[in-house]
C-alpha atoms as a PDB file:
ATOM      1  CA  UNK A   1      18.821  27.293   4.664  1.00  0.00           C
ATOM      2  CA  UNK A   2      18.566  23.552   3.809  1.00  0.00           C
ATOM      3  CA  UNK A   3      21.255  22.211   1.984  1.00  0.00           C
ATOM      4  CA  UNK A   4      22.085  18.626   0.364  1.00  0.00           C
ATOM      5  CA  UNK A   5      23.606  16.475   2.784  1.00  0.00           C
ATOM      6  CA  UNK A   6      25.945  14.568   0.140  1.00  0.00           C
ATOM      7  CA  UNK A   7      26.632  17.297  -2.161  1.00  0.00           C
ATOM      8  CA  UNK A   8      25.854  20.458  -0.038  1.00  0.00           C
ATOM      9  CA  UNK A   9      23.967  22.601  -2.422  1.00  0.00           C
ATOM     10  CA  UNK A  10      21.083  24.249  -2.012  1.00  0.00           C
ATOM     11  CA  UNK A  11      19.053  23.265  -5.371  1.00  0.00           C
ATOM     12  CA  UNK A  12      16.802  20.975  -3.555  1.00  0.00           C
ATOM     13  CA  UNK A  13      13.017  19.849  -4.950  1.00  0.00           C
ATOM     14  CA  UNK A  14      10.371  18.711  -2.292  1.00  0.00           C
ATOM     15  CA  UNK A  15       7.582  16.621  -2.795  1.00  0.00           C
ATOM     16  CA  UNK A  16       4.800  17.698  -0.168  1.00  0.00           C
ATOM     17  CA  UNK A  17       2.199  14.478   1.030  1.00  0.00           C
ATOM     18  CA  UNK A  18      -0.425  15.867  -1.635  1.00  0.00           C
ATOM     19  CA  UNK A  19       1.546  15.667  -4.367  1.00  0.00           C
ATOM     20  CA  UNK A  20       2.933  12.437  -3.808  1.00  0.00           C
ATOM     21  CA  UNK A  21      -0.737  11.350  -3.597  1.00  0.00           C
ATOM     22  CA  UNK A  22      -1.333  13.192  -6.714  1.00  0.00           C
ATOM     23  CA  UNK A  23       1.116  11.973  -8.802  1.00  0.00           C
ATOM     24  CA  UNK A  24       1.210   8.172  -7.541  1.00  0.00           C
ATOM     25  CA  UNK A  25      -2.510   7.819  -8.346  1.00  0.00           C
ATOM     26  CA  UNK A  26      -3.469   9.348 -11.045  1.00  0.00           C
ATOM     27  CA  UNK A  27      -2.181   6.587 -13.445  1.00  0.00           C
ATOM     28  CA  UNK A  28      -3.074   3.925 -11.377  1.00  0.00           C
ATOM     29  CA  UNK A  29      -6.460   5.196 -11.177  1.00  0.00           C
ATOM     30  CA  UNK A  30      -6.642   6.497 -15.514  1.00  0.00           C
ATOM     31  CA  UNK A  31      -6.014   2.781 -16.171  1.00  0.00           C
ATOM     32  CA  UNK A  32      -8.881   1.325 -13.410  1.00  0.00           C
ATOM     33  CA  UNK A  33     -10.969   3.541 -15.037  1.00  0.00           C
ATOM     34  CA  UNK A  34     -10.132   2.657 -18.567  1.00  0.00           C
ATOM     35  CA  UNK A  35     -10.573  -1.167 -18.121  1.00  0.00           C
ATOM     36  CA  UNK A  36     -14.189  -0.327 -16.054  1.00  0.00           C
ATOM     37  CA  UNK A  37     -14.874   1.113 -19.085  1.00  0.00           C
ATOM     38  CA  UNK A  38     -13.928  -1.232 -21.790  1.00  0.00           C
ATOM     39  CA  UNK A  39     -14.007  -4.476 -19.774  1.00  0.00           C
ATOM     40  CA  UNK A  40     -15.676  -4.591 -16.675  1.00  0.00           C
ATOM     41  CA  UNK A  41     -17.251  -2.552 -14.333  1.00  0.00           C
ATOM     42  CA  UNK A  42     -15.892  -4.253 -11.604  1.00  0.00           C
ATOM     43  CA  UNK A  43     -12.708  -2.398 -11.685  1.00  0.00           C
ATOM     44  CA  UNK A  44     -14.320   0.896 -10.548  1.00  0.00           C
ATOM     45  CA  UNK A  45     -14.202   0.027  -6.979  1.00  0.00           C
ATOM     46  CA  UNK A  46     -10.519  -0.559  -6.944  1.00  0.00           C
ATOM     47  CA  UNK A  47     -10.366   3.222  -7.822  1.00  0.00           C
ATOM     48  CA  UNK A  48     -10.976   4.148  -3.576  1.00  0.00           C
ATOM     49  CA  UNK A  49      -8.373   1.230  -2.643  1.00  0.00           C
ATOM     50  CA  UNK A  50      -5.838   2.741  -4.868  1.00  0.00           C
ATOM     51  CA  UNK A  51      -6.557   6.502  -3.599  1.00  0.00           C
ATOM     52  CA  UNK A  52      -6.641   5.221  -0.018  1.00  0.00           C
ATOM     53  CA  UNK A  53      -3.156   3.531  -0.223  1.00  0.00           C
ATOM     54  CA  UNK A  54      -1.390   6.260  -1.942  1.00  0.00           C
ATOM     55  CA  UNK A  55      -2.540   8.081   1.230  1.00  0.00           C
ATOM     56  CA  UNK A  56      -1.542   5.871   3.652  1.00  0.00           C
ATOM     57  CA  UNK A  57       1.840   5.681   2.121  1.00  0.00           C
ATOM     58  CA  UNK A  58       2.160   9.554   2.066  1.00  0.00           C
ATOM     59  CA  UNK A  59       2.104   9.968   5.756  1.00  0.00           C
ATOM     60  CA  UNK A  60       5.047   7.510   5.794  1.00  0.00           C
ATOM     61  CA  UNK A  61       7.077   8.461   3.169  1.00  0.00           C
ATOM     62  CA  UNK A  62       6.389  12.584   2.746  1.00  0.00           C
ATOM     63  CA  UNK A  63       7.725  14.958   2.782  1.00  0.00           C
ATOM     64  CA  UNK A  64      10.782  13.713   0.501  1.00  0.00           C
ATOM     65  CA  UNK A  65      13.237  15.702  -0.060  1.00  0.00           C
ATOM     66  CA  UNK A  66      15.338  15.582  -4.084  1.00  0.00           C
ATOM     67  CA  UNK A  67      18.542  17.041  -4.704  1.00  0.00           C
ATOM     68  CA  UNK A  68      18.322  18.058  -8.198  1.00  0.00           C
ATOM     69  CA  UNK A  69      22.172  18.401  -8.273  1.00  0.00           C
ATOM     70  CA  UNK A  70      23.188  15.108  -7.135  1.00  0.00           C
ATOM     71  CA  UNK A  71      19.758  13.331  -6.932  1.00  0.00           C
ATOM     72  CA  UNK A  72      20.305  12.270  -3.618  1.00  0.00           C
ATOM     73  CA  UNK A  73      16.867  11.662  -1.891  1.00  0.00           C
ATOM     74  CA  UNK A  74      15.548  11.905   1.172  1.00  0.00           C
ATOM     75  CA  UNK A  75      12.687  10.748   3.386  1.00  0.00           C
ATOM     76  CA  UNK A  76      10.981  11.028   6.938  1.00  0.00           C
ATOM     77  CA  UNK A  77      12.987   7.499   7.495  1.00  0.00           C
ATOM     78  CA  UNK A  78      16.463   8.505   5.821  1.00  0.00           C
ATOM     79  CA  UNK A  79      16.805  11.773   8.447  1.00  0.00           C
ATOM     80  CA  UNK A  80      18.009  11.740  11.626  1.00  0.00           C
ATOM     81  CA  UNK A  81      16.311  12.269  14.641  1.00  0.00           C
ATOM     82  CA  UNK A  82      15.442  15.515  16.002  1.00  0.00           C
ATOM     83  CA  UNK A  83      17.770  15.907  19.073  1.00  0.00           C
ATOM     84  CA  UNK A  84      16.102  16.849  21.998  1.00  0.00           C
ATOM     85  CA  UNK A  85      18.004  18.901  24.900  1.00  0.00           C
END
């Protein structure tokens, strides 16, 4: 069972790569799409850059793990290594 390393409980939230994707692009891309539309059309092509990056960044960063308790998080970087024997 996977427990909070600070605090030790169990009520733990994780954020899997998709979601982080998700929910780091959709404003990003809402307001790209919003000036294309009112300003310049220009700004439709940095809709792929944003998407692209936000993908990128999820194969570093996820899966992170949240304490909801203590809010104590926790990424691919902040774990230890996996002993090997």
């Amino acid at each position: 069972m996977n427990r909070c390393k600070q605090c030790h409980h169990t009520n733990l939230l994780m954020v899997s790569s998709l979601r982080y994707v998700f929910f780091m692009s959709v404003f990003p891309v809402v307001i790209a799409m919003a000036i294309g539309l009112l300003a310049e059309k220009i700004f439709f092509l940095f809709i792929p850059a944003i998407i692209l990056t936000n993908i990128v960044l999820a194969k570093k960063k996820a899966p992170i793990i949240l304490c909801k308790d203590c809010r104590h998080v926790e990424t691919p970087q902040t774990r230890p290594a996996k002993e090997t024997v």
